[in-house]
Protein backbone atom coordinates (compact mmCIF):
# COMPACT_ATOMS: atom_id res chain seq x y z
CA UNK A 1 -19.02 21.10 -12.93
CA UNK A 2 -16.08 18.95 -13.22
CA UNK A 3 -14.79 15.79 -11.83
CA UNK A 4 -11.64 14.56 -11.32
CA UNK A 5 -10.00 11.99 -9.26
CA UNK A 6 -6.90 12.29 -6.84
CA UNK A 7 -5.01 9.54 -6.17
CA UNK A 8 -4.61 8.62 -3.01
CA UNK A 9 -1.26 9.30 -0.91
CA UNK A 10 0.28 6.21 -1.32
CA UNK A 11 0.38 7.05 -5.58
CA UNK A 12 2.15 10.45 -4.72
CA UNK A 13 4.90 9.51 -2.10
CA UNK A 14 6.57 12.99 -3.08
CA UNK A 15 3.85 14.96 -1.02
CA UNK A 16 4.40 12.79 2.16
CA UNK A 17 7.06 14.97 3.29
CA UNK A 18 6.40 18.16 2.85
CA UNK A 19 2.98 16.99 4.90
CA UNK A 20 4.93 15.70 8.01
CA UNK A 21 6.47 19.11 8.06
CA UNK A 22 3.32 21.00 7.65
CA UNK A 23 1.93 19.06 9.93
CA UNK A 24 4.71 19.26 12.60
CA UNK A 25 4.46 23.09 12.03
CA UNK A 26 1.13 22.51 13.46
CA UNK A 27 1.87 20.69 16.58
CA UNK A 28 1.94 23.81 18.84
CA UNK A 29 -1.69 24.56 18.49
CA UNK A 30 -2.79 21.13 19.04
CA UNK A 31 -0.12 19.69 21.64
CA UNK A 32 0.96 22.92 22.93
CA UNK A 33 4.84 22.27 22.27
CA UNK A 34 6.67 22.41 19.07
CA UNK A 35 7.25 18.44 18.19
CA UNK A 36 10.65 17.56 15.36
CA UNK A 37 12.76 14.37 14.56
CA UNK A 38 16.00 14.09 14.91
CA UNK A 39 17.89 13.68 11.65
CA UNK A 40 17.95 9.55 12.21
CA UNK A 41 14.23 9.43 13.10
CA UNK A 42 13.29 11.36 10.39
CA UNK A 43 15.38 9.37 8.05
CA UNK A 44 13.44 6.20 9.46
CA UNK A 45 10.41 7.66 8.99
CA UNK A 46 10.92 8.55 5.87
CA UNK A 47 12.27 5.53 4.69
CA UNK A 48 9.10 3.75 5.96
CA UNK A 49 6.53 5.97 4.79
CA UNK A 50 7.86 6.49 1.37
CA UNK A 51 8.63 2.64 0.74
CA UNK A 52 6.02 0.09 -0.47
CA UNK A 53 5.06 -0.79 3.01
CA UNK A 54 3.88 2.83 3.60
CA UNK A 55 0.47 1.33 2.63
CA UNK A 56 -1.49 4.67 3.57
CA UNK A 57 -4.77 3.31 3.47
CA UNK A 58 -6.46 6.26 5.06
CA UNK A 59 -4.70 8.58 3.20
CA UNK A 60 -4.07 11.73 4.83
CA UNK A 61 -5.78 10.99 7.85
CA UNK A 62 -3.34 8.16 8.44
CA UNK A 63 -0.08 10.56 8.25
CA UNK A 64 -1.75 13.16 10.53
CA UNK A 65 -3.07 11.05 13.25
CA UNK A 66 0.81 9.07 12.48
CA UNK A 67 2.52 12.37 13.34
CA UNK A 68 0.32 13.51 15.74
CA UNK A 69 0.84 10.23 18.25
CA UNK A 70 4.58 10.67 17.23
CA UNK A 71 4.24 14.31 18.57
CA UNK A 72 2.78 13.79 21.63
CA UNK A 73 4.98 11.00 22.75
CA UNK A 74 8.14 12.86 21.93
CA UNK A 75 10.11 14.53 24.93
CA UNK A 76 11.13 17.67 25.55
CA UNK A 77 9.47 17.53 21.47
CA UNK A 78 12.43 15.41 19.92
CA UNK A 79 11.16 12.60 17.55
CA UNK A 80 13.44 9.58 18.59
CA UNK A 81 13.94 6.25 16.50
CA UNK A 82 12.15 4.48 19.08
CA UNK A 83 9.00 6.97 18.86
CA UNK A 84 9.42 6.16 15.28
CA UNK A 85 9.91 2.35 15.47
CA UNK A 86 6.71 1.98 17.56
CA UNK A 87 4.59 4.26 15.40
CA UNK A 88 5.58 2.51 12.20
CA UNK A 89 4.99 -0.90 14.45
CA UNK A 90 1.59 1.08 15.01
CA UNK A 91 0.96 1.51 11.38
CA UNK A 92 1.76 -2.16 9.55
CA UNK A 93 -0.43 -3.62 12.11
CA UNK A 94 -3.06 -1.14 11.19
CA UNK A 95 -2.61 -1.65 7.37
CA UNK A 96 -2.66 -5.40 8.08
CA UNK A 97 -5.56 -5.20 9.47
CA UNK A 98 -6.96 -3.49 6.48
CA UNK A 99 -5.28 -5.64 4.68
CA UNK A 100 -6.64 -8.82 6.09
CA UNK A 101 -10.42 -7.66 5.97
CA UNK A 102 -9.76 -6.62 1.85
CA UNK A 103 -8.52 -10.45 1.51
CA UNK A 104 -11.37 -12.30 3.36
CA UNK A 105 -13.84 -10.19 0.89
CA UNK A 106 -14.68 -13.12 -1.53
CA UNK A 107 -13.48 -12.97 -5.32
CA UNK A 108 -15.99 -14.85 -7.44
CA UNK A 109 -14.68 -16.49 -10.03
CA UNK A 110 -17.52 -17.49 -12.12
CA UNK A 111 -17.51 -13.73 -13.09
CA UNK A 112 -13.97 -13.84 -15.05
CA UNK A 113 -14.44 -18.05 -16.17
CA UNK A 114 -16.69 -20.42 -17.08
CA UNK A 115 -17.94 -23.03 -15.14
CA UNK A 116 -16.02 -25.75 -17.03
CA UNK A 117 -12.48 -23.34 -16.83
CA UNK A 118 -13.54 -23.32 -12.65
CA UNK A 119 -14.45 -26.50 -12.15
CA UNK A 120 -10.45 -27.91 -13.68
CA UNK A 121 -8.98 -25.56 -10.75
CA UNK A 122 -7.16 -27.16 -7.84
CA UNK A 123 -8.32 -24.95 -4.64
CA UNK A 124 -4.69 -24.12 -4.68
CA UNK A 125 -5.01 -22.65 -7.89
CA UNK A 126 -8.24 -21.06 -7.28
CA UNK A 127 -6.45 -19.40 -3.90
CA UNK A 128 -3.98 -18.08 -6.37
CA UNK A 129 -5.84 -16.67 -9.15
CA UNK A 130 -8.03 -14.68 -6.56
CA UNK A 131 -5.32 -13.41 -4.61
CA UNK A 132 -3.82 -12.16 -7.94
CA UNK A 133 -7.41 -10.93 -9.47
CA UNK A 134 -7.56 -9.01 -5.76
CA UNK A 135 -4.05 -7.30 -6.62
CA UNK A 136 -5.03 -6.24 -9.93
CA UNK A 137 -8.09 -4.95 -8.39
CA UNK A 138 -6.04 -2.63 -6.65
CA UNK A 139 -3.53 -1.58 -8.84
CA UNK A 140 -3.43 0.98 -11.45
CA UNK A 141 -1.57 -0.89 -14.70
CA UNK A 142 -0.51 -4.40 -15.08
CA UNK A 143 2.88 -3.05 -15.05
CA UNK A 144 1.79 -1.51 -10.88
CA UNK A 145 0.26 -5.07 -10.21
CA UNK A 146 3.31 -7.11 -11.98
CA UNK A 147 5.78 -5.37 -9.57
CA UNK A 148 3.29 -5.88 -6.17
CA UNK A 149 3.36 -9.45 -7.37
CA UNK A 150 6.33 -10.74 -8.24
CA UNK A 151 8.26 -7.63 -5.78
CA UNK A 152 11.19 -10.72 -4.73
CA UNK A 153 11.42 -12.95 -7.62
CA UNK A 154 12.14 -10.23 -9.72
CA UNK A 155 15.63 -9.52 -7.61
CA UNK A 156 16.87 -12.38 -9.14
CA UNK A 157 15.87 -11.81 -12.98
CA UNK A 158 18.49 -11.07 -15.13
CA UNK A 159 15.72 -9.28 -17.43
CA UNK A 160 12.74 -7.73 -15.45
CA UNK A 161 9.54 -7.43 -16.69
CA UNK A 162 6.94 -8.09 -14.65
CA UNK A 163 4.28 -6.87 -16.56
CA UNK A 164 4.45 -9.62 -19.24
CA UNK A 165 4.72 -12.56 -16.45
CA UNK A 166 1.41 -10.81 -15.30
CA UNK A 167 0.26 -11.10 -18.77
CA UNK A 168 1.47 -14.53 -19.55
CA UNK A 169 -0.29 -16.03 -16.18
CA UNK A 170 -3.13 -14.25 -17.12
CA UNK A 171 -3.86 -15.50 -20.37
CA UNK A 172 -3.41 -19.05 -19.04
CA UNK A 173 -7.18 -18.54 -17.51
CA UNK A 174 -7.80 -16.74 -20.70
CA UNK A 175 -7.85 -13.50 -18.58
CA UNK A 176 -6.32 -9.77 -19.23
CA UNK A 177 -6.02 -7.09 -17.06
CA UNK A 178 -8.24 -5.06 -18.35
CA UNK A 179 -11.37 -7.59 -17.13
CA UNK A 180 -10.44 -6.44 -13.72
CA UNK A 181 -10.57 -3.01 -13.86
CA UNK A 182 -13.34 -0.79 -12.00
CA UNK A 183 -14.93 -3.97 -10.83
């Protein structure tokens, strides 16, 4: 009767611990030994997983199969930093593989300009404004997409908003945010 949608674990980094410990509480039915970090590991882990890089494109299934390989490799149950280290090693080359096959998927321009707009491009601008169409695609607000895009040069701003330097290079193509969302 009604629909609604939930986003997706890396939009609600607050539930990603109290998962790892459910699922840790789990670990004696499916490993057969009770599986926990040490307070470093943990701290690494969380770090990781709660950061931008925790991409968590499978959601869920990514944390539990995460903790689940982290389980079974830890002795005598203890989570070490190097258990954790490789796992999260493990996980960014997953992601970037993900990540990789999401970038080769073509963004065609001649849906968002026309075909005198495209054909004044430089490839290396056409590169560009895909790469940043492909961003917005996966963001929430142009304030989410601003910070994904400009998440160094910003460091260095004495003023910070990242939403109108999304909105400024935008307009340049005659482009807004809103042209990329649901597409």
């Amino acid at each position: 009767m009604w629909s609604y949608t939930l986003p997706g674990l890396a939009e609600r980094r607050e539930d990603i611990e109290p998962n790892i410990d459910y699922l840790l509480s789990l670990t004696p039915k499916y490993i057969g030994q009770q599986a926990r970090f040490n307070v470093e590991a943990k701290k690494q882990y969380m770090a990781f997983s709660s950061s931008e890089d925790g991409a968590w494109t499978g959601n869920f299934r990514d944390l539990s199969a995460s903790v689940t390989r982290m389980a079974t490799l830890a002795e005598g149950g203890r989570i070490t930093e190097a258990v954790v280290a490789a796992e999260i090693e493990r996980l960014r080359w997953l992601w970037a593989k993900a990540n990789l096959s999401a970038r080769t998927s073509e963004i065609d321009l001649s849906v968002y300009l026309d075909e005198a707009a495209l054909g004044a491009l430089d490839r290396f601008d056409q590169l560009q404004l895909e790469a940043v169409i492909r961003v917005c695609q996966q963001s929430r607000t142009l304030s989410d997409a601003g910070r994904k895009l400009f998440n160094v040069s910003r460091n260095e701003r004495s003023e910070v908003n990242d939403a109108d330097r999304l909105r400024k290079y935008l307009a340049r193509f005659g482009l807004t945010f809103g042209a990329f969302v649901d597409c």
